[in-house]
C-alpha atoms as a PDB file:
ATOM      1  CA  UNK A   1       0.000   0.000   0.000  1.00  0.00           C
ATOM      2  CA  UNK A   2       3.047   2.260   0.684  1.00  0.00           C
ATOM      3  CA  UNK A   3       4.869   1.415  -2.263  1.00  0.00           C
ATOM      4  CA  UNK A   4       1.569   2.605  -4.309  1.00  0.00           C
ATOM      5  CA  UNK A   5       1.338   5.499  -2.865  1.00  0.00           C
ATOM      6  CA  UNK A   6       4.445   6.655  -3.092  1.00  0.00           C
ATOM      7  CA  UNK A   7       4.885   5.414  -6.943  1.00  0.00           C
ATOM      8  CA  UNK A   8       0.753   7.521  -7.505  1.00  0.00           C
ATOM      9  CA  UNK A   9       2.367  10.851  -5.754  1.00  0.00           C
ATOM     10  CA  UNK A  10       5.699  10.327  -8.123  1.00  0.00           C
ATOM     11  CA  UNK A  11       3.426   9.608 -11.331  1.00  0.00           C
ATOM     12  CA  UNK A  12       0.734  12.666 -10.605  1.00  0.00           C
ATOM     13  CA  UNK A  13       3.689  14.877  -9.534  1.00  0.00           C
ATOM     14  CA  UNK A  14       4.620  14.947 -12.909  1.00  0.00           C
ATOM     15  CA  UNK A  15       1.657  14.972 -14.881  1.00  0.00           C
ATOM     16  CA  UNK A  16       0.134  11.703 -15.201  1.00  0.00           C
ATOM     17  CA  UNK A  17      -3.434  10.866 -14.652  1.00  0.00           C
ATOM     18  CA  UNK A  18      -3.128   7.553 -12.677  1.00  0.00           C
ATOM     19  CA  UNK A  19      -5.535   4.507 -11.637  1.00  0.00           C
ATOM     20  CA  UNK A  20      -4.845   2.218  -9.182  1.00  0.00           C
ATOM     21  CA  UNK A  21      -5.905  -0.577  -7.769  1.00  0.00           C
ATOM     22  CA  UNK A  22      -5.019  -2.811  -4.628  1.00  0.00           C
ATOM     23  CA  UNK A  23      -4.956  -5.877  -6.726  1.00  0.00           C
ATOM     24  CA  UNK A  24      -5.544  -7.978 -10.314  1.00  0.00           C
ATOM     25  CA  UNK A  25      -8.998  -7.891 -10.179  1.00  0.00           C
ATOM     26  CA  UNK A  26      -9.835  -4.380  -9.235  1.00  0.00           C
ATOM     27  CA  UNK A  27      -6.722  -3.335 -11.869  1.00  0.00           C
ATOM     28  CA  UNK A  28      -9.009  -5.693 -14.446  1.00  0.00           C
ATOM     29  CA  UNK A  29     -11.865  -3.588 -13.823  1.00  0.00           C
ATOM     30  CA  UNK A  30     -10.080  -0.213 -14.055  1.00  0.00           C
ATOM     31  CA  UNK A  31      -9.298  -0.924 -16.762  1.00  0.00           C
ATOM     32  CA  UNK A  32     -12.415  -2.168 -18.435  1.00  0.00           C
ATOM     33  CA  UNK A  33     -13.410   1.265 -18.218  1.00  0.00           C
ATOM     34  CA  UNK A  34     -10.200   3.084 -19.418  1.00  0.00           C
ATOM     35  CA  UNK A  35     -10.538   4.999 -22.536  1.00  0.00           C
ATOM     36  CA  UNK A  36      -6.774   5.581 -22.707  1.00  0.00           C
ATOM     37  CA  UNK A  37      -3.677   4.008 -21.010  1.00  0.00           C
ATOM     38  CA  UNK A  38       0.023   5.110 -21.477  1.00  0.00           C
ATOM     39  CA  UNK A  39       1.330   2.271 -19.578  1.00  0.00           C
ATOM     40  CA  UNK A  40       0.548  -0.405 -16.781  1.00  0.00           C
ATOM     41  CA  UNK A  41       2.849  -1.054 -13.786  1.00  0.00           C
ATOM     42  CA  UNK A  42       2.199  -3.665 -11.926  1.00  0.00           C
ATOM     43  CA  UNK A  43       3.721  -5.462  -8.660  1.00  0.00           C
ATOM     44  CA  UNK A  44       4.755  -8.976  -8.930  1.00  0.00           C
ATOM     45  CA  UNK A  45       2.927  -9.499  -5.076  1.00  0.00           C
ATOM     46  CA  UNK A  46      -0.718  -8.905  -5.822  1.00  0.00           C
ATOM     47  CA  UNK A  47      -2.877 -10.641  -3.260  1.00  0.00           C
ATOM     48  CA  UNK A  48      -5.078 -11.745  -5.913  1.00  0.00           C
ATOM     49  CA  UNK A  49      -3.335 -12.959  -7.780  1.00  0.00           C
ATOM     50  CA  UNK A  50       0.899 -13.660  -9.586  1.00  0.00           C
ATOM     51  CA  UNK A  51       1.970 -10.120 -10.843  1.00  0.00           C
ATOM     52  CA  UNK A  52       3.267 -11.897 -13.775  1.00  0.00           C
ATOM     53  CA  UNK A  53      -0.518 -13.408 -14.392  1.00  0.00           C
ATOM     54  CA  UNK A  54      -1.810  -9.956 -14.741  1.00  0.00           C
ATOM     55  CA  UNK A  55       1.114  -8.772 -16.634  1.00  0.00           C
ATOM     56  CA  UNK A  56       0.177 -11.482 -19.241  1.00  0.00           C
ATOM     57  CA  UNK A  57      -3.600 -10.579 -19.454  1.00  0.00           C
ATOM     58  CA  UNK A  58      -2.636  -6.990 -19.269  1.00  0.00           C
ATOM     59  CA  UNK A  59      -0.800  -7.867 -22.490  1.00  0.00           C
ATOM     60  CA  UNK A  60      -3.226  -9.832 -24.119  1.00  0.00           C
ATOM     61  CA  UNK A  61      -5.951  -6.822 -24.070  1.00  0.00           C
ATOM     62  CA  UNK A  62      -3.542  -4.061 -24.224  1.00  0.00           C
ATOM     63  CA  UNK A  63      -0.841  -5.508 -26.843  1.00  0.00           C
ATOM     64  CA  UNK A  64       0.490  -2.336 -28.216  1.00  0.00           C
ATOM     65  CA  UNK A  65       0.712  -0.823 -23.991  1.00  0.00           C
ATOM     66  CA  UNK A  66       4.247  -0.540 -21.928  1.00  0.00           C
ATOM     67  CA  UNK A  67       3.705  -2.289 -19.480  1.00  0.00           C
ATOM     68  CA  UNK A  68       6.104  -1.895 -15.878  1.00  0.00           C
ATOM     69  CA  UNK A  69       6.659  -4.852 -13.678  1.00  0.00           C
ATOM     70  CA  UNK A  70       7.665  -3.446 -10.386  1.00  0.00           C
ATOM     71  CA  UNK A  71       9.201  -6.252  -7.717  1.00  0.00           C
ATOM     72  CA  UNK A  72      11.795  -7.021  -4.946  1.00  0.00           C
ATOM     73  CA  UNK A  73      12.967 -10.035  -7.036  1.00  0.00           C
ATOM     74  CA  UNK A  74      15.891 -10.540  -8.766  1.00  0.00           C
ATOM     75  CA  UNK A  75      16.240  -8.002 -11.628  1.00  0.00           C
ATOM     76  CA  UNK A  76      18.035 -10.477 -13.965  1.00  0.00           C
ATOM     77  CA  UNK A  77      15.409 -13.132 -13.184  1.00  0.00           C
ATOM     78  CA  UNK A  78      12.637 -10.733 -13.968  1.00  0.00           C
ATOM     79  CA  UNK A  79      14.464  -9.226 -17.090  1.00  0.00           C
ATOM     80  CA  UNK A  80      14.775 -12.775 -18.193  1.00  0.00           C
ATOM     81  CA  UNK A  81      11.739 -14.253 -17.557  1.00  0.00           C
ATOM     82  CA  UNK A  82      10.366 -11.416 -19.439  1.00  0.00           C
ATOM     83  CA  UNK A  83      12.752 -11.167 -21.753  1.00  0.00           C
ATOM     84  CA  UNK A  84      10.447 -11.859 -25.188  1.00  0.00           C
ATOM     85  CA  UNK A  85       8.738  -8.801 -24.586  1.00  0.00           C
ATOM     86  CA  UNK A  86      10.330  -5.598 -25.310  1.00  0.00           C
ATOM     87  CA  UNK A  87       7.533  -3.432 -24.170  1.00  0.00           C
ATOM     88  CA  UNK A  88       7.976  -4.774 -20.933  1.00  0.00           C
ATOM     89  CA  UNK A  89      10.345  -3.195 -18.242  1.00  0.00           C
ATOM     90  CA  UNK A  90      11.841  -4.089 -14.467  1.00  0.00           C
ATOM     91  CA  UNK A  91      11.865  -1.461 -12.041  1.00  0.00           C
ATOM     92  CA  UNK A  92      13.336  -3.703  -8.486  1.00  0.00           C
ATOM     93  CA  UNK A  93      12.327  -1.974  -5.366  1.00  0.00           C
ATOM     94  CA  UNK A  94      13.001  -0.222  -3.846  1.00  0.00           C
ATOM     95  CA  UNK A  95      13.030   2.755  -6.126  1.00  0.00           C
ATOM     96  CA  UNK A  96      13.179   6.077  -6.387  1.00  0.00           C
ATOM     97  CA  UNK A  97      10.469   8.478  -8.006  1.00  0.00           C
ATOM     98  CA  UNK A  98      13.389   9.261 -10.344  1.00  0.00           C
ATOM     99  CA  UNK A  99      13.815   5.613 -11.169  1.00  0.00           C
ATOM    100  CA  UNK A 100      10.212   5.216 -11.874  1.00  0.00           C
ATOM    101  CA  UNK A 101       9.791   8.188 -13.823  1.00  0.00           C
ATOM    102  CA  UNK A 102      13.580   6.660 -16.059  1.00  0.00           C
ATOM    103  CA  UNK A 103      12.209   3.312 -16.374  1.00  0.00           C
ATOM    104  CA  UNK A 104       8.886   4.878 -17.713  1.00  0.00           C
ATOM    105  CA  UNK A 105      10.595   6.713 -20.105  1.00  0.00           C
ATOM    106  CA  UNK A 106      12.865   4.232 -21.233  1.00  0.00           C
ATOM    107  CA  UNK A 107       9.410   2.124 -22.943  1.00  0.00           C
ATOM    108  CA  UNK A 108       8.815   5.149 -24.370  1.00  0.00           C
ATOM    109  CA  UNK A 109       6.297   6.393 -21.793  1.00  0.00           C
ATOM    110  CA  UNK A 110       7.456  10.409 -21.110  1.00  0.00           C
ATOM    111  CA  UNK A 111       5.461  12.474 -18.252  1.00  0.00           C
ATOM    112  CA  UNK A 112       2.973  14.655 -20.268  1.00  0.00           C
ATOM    113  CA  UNK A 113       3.660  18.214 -21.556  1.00  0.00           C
ATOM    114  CA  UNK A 114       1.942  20.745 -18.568  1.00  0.00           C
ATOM    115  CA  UNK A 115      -1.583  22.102 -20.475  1.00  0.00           C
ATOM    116  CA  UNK A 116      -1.243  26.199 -20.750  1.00  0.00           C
END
């Protein structure tokens, strides 16, 4: 719970719009209803549910979406087990709102320009 808040402050301190849920099911139905998503991060220790589970259905509805698995595991076990897809990233906690915001933008996902 922590770790999402922190990661929800870092994201809207910088511009994004951000859902979140408190597991797979309620990040499911967030994002049933989503008309637009720039990316998906998603912890590896869901109480629903395997991170990596939702990571793979994440990718089956949202193929063309970044998506940011976020986990105290290894980082070269992660990187490796997701290694096939390149629009998937590793951020290993803990992590700065600086790392977050870097591995973001190293998918491709930058913060948004501020509206004048």
């Amino acid at each position: 719970m922590l770790v999402r808040m922190f990661a929800v402050d870092a994201l809207e301190d910088v511009g994004f719009q951000v859902l979140q849920a408190g597991g797979a099911s309620e990040a499911t139905a967030a994002l049933a209803d989503a008309p637009h998503v720039a990316a998906v991060i998603v912890d590896m220790g869901l109480p629903d549910r395997p991170g990596d589970q939702l990571a793979a259905e994440m990718r089956a509805r949202l193929q063309n979406v970044p998506i940011l698995i976020a986990s105290g595991r290894s980082e070269r076990e992660l990187k490796d087990k997701f290694a096939a897809d390149k629009r998937i990233g590793v951020l290993v906690k803990p992590y700065t709102a600086s790392m977050l915001i870097g591995a973001l933008a190293s998918l491709g996902v930058a913060a948004p320009s501020p509206q004048d």
